[in-house]
PDB file of N, CA and C in Angstrom:
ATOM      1  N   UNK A   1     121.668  89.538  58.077  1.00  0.00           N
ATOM      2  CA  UNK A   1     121.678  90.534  59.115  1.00  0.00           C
ATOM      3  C   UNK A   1     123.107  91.054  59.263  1.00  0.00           C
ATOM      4  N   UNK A   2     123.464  92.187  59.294  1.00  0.00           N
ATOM      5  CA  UNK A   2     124.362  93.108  60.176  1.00  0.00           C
ATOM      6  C   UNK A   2     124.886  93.144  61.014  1.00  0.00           C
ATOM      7  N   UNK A   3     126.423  93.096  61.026  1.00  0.00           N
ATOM      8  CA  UNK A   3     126.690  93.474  62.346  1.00  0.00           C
ATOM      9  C   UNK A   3     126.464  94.368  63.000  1.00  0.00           C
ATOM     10  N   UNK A   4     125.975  95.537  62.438  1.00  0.00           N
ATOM     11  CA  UNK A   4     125.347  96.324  63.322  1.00  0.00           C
ATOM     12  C   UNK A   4     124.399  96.332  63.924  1.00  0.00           C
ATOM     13  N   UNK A   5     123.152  95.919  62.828  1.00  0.00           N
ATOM     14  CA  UNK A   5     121.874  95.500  63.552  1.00  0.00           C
ATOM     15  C   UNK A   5     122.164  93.872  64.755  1.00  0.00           C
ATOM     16  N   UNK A   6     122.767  93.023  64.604  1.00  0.00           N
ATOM     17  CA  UNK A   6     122.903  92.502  65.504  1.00  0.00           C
ATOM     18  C   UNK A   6     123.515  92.825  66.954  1.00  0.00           C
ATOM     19  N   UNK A   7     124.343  93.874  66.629  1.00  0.00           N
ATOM     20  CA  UNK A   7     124.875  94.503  67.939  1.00  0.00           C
ATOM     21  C   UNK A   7     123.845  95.402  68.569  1.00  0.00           C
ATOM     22  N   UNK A   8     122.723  95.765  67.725  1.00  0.00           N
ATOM     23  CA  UNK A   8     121.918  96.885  68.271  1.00  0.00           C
ATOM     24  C   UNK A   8     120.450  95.734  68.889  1.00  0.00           C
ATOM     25  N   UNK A   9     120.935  94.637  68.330  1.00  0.00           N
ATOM     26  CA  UNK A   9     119.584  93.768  69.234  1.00  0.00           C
ATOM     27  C   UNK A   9     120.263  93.455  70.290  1.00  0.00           C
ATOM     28  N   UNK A  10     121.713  93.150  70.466  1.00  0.00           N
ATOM     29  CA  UNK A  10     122.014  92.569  71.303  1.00  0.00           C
ATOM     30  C   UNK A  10     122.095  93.557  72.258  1.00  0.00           C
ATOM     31  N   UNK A  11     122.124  94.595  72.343  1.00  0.00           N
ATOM     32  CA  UNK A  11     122.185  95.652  73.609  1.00  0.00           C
ATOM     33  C   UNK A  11     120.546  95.860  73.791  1.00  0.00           C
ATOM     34  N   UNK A  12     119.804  96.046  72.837  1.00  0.00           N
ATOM     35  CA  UNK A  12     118.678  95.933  73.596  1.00  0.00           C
ATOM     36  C   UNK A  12     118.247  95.137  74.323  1.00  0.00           C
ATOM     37  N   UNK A  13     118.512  93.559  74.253  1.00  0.00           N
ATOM     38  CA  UNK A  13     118.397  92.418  74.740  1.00  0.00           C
ATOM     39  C   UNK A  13     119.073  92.549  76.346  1.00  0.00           C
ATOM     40  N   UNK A  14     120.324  93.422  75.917  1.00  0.00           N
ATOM     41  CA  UNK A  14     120.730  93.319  77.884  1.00  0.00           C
ATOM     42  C   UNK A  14     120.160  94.440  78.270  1.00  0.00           C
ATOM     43  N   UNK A  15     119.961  95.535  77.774  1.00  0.00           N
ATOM     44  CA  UNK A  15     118.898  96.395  78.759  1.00  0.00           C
ATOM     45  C   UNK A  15     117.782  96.308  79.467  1.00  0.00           C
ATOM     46  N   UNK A  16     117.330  95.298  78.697  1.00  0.00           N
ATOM     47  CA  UNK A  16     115.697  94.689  79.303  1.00  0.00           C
ATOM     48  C   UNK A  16     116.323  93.435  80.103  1.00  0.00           C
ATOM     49  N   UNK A  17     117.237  92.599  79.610  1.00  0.00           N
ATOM     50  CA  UNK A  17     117.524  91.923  80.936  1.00  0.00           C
ATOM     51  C   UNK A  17     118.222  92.234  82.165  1.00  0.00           C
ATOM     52  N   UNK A  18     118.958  93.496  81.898  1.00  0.00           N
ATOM     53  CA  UNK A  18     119.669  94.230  83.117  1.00  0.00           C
ATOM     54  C   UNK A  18     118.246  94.334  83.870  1.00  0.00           C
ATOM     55  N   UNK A  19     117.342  95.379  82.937  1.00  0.00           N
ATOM     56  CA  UNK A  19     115.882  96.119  83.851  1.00  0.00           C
ATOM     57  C   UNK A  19     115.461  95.111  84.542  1.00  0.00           C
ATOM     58  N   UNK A  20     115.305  93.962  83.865  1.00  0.00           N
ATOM     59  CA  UNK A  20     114.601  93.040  84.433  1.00  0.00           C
ATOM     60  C   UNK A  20     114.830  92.192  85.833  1.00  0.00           C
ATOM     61  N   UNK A  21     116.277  92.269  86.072  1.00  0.00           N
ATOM     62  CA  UNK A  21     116.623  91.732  87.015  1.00  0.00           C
ATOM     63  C   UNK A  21     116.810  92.674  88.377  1.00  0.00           C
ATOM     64  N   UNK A  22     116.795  94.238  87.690  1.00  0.00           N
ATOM     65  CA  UNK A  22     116.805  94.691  88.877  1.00  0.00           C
ATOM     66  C   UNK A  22     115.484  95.442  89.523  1.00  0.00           C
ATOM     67  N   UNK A  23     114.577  94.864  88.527  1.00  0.00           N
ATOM     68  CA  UNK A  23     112.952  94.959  89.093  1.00  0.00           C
ATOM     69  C   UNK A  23     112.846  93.802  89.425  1.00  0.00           C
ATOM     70  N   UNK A  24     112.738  92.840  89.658  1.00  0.00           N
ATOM     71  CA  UNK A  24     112.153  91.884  90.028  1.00  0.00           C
ATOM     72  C   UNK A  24     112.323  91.683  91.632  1.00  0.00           C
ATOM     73  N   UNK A  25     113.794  91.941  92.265  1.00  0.00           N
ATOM     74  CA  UNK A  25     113.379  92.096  93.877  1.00  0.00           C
ATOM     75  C   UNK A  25     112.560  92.819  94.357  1.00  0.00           C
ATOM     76  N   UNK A  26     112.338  93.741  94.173  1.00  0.00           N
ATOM     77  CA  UNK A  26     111.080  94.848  94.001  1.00  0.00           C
ATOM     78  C   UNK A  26     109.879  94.419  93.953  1.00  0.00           C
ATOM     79  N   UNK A  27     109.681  93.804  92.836  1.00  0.00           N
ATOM     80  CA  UNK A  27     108.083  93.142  92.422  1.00  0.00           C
ATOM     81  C   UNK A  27     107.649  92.423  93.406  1.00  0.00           C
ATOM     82  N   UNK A  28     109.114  91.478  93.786  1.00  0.00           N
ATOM     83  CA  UNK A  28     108.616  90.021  94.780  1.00  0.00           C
ATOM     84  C   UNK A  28     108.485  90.732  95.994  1.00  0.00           C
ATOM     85  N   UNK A  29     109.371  91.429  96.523  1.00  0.00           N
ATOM     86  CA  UNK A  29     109.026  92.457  97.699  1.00  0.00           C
ATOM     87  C   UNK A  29     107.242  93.331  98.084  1.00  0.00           C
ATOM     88  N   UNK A  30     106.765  93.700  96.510  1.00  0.00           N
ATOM     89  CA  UNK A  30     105.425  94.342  96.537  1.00  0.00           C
ATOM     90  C   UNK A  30     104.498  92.634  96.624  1.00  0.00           C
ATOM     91  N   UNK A  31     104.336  91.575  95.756  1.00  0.00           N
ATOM     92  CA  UNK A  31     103.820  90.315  96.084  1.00  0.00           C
ATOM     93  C   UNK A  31     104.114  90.031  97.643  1.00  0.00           C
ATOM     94  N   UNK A  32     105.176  90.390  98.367  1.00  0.00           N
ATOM     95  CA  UNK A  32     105.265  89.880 100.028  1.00  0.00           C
ATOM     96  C   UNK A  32     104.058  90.706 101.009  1.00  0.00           C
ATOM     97  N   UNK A  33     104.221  92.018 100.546  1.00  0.00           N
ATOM     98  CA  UNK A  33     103.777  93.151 101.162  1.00  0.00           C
ATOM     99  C   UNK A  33     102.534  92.934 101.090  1.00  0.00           C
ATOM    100  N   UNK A  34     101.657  92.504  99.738  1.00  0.00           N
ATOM    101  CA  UNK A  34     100.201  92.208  99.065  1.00  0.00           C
ATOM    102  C   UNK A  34     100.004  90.842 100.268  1.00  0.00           C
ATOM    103  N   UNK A  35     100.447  90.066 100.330  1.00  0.00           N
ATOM    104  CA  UNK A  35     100.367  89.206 101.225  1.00  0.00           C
ATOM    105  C   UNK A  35     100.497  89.360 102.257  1.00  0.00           C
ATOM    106  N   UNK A  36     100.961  90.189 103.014  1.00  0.00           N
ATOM    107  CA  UNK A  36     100.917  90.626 104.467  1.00  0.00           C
ATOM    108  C   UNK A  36      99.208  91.149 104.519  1.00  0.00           C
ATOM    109  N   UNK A  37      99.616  91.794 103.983  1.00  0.00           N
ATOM    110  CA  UNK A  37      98.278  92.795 104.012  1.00  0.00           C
ATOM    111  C   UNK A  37      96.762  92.212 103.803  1.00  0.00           C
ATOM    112  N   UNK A  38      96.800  91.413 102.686  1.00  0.00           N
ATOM    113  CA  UNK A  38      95.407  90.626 102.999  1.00  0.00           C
ATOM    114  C   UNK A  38      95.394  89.907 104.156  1.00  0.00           C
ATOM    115  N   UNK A  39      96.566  89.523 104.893  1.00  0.00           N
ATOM    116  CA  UNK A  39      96.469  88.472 105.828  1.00  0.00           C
ATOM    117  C   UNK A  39      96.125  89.307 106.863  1.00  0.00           C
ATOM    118  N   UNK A  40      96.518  90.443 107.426  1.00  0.00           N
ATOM    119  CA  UNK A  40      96.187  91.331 108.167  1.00  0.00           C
ATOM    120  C   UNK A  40      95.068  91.758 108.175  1.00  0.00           C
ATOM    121  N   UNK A  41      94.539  92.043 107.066  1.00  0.00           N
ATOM    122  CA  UNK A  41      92.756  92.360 107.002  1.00  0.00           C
ATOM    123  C   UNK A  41      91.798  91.232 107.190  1.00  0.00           C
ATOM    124  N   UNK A  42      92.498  90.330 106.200  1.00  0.00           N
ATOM    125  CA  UNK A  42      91.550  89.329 106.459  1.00  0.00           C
ATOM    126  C   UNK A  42      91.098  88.857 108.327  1.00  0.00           C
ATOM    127  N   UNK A  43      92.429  88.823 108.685  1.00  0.00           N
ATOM    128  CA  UNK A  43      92.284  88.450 110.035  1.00  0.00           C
ATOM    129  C   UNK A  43      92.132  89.328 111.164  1.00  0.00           C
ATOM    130  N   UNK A  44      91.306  90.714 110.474  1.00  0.00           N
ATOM    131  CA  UNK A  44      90.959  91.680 111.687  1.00  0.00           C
ATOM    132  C   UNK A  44      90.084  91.437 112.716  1.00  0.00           C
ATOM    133  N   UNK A  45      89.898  91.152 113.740  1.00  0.00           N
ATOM    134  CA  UNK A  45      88.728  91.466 114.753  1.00  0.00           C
ATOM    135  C   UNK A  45      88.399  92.504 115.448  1.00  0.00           C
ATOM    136  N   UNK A  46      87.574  93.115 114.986  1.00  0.00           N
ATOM    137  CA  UNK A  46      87.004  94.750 115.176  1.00  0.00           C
ATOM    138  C   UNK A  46      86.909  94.606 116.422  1.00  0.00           C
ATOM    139  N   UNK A  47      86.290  93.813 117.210  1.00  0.00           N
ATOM    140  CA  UNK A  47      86.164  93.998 118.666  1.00  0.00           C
ATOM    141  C   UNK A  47      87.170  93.497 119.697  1.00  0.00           C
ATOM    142  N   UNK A  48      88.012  93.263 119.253  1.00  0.00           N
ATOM    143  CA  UNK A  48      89.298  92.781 119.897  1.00  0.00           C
ATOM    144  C   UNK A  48      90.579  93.674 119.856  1.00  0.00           C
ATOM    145  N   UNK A  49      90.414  94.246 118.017  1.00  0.00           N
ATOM    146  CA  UNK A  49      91.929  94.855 117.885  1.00  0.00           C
ATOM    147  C   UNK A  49      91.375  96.235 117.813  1.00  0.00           C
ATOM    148  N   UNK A  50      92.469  97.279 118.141  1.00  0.00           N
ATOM    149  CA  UNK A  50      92.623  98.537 117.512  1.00  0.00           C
ATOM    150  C   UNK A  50      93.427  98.750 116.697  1.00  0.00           C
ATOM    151  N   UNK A  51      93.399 100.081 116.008  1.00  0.00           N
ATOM    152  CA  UNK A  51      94.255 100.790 115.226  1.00  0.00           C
ATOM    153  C   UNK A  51      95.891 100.089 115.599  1.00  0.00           C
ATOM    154  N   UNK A  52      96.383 100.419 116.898  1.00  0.00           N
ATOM    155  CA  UNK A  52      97.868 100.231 117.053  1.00  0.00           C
ATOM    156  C   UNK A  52      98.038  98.850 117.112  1.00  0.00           C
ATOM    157  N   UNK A  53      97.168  97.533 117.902  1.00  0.00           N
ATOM    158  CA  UNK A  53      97.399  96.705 117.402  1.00  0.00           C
ATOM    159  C   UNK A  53      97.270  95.763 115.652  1.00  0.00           C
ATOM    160  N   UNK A  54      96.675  96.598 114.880  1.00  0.00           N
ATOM    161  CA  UNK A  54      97.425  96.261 113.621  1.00  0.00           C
ATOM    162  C   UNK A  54      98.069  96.712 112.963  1.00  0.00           C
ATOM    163  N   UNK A  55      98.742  98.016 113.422  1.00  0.00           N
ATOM    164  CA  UNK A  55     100.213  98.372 113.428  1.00  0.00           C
ATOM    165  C   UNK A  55     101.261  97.541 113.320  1.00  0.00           C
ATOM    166  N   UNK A  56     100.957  97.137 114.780  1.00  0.00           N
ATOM    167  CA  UNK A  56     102.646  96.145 115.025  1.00  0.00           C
ATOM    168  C   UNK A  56     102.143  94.966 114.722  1.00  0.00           C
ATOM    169  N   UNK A  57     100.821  94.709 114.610  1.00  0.00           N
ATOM    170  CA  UNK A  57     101.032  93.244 113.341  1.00  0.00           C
ATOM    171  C   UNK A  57     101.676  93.029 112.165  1.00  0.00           C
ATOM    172  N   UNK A  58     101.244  94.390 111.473  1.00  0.00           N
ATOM    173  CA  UNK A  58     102.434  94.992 110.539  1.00  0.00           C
ATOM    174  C   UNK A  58     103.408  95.042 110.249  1.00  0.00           C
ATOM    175  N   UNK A  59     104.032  95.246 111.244  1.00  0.00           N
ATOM    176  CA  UNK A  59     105.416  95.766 111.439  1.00  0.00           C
ATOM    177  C   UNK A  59     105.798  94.352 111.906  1.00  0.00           C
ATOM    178  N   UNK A  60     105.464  93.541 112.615  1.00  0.00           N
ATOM    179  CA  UNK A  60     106.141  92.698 113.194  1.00  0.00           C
ATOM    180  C   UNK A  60     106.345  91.679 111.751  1.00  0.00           C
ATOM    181  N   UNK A  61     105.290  91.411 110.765  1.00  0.00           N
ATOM    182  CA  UNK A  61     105.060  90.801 109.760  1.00  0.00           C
ATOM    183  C   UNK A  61     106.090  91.203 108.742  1.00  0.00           C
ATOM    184  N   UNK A  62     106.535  92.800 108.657  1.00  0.00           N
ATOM    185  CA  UNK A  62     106.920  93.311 107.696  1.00  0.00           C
ATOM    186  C   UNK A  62     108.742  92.918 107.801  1.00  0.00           C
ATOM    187  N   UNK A  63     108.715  93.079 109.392  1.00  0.00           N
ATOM    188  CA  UNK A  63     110.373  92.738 109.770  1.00  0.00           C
ATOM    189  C   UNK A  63     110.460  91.585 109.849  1.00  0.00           C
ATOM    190  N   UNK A  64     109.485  90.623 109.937  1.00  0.00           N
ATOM    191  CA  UNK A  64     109.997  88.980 109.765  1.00  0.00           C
ATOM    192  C   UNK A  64     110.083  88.187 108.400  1.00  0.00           C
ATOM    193  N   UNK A  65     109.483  89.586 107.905  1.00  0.00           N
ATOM    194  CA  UNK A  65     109.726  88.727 106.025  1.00  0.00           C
ATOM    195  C   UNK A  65     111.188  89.496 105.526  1.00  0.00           C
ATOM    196  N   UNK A  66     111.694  90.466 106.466  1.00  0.00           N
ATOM    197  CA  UNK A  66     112.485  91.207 106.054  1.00  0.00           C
ATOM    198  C   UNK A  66     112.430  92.429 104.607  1.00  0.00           C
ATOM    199  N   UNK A  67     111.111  93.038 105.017  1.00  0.00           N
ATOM    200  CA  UNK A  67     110.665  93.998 103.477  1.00  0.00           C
ATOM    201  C   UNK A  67     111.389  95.431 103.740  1.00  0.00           C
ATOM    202  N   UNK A  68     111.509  95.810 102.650  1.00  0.00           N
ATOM    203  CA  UNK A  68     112.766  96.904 102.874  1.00  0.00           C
ATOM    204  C   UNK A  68     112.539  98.378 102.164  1.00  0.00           C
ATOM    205  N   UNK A  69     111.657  97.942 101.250  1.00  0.00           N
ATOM    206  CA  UNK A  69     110.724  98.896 100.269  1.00  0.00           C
ATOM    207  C   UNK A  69     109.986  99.828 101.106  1.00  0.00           C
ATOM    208  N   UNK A  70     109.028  99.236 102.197  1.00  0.00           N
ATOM    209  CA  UNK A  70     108.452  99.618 102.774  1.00  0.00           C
ATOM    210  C   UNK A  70     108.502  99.789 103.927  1.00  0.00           C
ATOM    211  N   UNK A  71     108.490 101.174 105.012  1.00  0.00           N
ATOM    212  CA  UNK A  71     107.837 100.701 106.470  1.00  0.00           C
ATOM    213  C   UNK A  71     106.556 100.801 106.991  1.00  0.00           C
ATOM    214  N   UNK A  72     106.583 100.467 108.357  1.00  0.00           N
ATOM    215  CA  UNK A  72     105.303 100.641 108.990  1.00  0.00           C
ATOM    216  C   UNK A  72     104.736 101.811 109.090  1.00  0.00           C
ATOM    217  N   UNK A  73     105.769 103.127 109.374  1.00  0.00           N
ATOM    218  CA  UNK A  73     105.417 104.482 109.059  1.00  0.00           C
ATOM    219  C   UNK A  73     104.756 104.780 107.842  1.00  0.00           C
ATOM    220  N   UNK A  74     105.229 104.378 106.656  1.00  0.00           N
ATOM    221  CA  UNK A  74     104.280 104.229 105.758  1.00  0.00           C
ATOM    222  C   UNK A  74     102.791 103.736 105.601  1.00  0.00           C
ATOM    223  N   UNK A  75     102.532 103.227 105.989  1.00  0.00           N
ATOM    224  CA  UNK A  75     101.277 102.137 105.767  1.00  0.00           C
ATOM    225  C   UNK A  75      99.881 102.589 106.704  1.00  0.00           C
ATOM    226  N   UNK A  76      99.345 103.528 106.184  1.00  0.00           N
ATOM    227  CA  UNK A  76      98.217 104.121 106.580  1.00  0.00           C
ATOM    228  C   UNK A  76      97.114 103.485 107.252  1.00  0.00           C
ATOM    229  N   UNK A  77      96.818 103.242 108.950  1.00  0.00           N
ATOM    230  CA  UNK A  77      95.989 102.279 108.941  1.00  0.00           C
ATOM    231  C   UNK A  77      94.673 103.396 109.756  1.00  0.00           C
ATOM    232  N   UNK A  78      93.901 103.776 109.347  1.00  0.00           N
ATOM    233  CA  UNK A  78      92.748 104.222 109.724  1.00  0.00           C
ATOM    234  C   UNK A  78      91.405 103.893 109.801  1.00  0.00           C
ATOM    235  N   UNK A  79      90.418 105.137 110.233  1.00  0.00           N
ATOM    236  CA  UNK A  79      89.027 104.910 110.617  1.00  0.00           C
ATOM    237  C   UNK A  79      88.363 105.199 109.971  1.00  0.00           C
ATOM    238  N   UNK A  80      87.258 104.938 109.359  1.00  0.00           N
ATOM    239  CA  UNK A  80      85.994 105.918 108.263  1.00  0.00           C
ATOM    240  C   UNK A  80      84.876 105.905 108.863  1.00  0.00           C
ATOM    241  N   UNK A  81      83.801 106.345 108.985  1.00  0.00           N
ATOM    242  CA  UNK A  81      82.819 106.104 108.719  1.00  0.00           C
ATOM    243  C   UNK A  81      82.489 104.224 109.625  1.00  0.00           C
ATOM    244  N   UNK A  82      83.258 104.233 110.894  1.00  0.00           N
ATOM    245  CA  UNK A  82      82.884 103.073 111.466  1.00  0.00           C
ATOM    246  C   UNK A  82      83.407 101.704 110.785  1.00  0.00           C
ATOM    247  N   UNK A  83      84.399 101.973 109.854  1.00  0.00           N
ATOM    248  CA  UNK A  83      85.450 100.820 109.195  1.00  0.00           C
ATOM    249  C   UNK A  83      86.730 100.983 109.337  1.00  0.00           C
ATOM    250  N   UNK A  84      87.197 100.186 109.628  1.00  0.00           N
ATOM    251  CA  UNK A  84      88.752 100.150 109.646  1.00  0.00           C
ATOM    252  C   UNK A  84      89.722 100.177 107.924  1.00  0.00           C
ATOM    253  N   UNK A  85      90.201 100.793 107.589  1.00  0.00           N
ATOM    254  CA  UNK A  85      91.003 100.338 106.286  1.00  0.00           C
ATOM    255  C   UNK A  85      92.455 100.899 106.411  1.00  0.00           C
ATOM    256  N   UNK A  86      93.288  99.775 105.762  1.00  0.00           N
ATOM    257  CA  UNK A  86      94.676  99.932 105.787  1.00  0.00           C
ATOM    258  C   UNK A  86      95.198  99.936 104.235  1.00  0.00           C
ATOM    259  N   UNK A  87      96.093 101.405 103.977  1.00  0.00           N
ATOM    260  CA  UNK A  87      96.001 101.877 103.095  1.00  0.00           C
ATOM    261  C   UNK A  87      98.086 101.834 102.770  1.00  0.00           C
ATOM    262  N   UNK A  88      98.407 100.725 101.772  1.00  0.00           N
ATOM    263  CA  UNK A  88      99.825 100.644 101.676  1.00  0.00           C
ATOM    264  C   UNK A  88     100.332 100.633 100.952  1.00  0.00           C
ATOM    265  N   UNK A  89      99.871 101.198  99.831  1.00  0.00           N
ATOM    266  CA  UNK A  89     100.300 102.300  98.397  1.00  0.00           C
ATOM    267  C   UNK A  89     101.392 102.756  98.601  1.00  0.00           C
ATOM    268  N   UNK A  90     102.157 102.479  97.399  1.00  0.00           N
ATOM    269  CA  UNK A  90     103.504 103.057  97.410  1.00  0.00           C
ATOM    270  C   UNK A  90     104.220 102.978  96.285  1.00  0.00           C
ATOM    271  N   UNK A  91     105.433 103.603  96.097  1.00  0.00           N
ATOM    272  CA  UNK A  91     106.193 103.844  94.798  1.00  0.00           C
ATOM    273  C   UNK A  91     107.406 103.125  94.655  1.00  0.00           C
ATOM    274  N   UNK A  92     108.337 102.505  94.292  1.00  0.00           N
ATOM    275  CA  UNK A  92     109.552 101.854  94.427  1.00  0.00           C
ATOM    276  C   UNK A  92     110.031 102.910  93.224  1.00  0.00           C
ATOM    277  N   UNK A  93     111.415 103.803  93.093  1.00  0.00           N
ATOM    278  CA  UNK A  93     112.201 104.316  92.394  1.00  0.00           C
ATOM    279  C   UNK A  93     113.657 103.369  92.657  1.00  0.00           C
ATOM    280  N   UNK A  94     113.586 102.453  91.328  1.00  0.00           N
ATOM    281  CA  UNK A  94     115.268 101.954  90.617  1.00  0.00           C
ATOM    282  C   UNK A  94     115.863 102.307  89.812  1.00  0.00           C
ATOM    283  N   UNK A  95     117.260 102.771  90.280  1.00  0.00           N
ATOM    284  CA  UNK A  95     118.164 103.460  89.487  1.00  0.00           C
ATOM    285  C   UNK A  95     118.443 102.789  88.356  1.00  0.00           C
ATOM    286  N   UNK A  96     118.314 102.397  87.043  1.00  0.00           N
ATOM    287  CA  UNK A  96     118.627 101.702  86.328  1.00  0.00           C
ATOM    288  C   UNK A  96     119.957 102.001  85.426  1.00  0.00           C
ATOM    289  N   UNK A  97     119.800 102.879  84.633  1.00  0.00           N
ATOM    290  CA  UNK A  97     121.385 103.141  83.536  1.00  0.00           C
ATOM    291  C   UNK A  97     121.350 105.111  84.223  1.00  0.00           C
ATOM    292  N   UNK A  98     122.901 105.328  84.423  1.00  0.00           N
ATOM    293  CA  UNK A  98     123.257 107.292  84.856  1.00  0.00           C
ATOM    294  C   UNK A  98     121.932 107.856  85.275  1.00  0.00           C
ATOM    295  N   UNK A  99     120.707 108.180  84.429  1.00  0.00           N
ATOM    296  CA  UNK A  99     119.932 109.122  84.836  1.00  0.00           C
ATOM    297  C   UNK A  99     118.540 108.566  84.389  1.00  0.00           C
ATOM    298  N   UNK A 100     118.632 106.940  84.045  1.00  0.00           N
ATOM    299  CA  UNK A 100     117.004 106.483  83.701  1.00  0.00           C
ATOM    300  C   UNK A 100     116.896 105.777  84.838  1.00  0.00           C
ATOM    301  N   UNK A 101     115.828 105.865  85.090  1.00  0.00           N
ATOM    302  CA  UNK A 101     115.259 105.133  86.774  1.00  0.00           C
ATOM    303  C   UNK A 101     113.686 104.620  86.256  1.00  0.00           C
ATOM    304  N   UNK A 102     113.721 103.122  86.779  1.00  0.00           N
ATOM    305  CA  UNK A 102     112.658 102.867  86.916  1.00  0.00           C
ATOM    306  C   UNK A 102     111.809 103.012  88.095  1.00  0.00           C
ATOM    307  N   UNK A 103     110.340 103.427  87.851  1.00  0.00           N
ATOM    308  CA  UNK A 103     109.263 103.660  88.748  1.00  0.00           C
ATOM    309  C   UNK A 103     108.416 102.501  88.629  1.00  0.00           C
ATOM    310  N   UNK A 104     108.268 102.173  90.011  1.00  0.00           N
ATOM    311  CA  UNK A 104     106.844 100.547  89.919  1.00  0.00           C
ATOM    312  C   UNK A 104     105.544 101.483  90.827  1.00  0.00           C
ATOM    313  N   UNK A 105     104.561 101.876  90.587  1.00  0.00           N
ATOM    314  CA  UNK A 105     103.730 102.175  91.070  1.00  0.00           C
ATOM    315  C   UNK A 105     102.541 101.032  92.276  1.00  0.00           C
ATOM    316  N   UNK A 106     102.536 100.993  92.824  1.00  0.00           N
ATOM    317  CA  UNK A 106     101.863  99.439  93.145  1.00  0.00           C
ATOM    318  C   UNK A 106     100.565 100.321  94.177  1.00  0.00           C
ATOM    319  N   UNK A 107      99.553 100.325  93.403  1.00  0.00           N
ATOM    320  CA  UNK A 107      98.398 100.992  94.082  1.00  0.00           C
ATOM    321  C   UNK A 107      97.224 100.563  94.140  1.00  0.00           C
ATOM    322  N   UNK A 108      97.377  99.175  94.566  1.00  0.00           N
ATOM    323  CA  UNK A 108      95.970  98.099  94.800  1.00  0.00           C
ATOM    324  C   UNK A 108      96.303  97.415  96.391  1.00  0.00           C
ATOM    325  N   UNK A 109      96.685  97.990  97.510  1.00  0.00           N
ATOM    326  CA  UNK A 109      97.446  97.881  98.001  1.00  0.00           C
ATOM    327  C   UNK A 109      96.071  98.050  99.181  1.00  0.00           C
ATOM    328  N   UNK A 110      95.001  99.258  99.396  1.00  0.00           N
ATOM    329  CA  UNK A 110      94.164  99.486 100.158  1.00  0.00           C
ATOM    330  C   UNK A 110      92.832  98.404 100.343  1.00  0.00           C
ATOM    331  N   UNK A 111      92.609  98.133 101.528  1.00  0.00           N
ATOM    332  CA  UNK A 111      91.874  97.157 101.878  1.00  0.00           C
ATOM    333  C   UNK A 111      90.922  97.616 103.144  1.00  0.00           C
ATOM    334  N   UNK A 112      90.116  97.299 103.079  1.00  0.00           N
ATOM    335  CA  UNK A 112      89.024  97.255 103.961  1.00  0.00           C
ATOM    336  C   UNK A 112      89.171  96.155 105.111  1.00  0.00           C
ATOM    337  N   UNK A 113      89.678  96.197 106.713  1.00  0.00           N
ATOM    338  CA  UNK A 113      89.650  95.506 107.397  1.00  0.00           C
ATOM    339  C   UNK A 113      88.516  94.660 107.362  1.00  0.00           C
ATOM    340  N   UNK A 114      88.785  93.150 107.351  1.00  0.00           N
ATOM    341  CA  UNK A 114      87.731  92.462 107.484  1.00  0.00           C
ATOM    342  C   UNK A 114      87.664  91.784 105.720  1.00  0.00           C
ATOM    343  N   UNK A 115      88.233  92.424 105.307  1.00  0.00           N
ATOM    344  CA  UNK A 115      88.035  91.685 103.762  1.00  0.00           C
ATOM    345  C   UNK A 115      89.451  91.590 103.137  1.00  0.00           C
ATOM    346  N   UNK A 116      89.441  90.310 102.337  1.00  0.00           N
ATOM    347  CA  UNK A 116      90.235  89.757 101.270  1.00  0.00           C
ATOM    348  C   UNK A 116      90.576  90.670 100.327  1.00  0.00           C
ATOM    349  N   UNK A 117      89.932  91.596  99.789  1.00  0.00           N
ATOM    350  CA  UNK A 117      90.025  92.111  98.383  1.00  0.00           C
ATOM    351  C   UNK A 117      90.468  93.609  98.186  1.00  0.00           C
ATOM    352  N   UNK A 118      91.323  94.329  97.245  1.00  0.00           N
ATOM    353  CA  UNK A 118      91.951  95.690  98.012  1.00  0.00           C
ATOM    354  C   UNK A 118      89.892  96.702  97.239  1.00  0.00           C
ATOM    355  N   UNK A 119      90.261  97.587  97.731  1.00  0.00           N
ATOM    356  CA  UNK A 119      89.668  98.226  97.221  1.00  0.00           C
ATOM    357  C   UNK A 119      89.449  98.747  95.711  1.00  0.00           C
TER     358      UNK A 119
END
């Protein structure tokens, strides 16, 4: 092997470990958020809570894990058709090298109050 080709693995090797490290607070941040959120649905009581109180369950959940990706303004919690669903889809943009940015899409995020599982 080459010194060139070895220099050209070895920079690929730190680009993906640069990427890698600066996605991963991110990821664990969307895994916190996924966990709020089933816990919040799971533990809805339709005849007890409204809309605003699982708001600031939200929010209170979201500022005690300290999540930063996301706020409560974000996090869509509405009515359908006589169901509650909370809808917390969202995009993370990381600046990675001058003008490449990584995008994490995380869109399994919507749940049906009252259930475990996103939609």
């Amino acid at each position: 092997m080459s010194m060139l080709s070895m220099l050209c693995i070895a920079l690929m090797l730190g680009f993906f470990a640069m990427s890698a490290i600066k996605i991963a607070p991110s990821y664990f941040e969307y895994l916190t958020i996924k966990e709020i959120i089933t816990k919040v649905s799971k533990e809805h009581r339709p005849d007890e809570e409204n809309i605003a109180d699982i708001r600031r369950r939200i929010a209170s959940l979201l500022n005690t894990n300290q999540i930063y990706d996301i706020t409560p303004k974000d996090i869509e919690v509405y009515r359908k058709e006589g169901k509650t669903y909370i809808d917390a889809n969202y995009e993370a943009r990381l600046p990675l090298i001058w003008r490449i940015d990584a995008v994490l899409k995380f869109d399994d995020l919507k749940f049906e109050a009252g259930s475990a599982r996103p939609l």
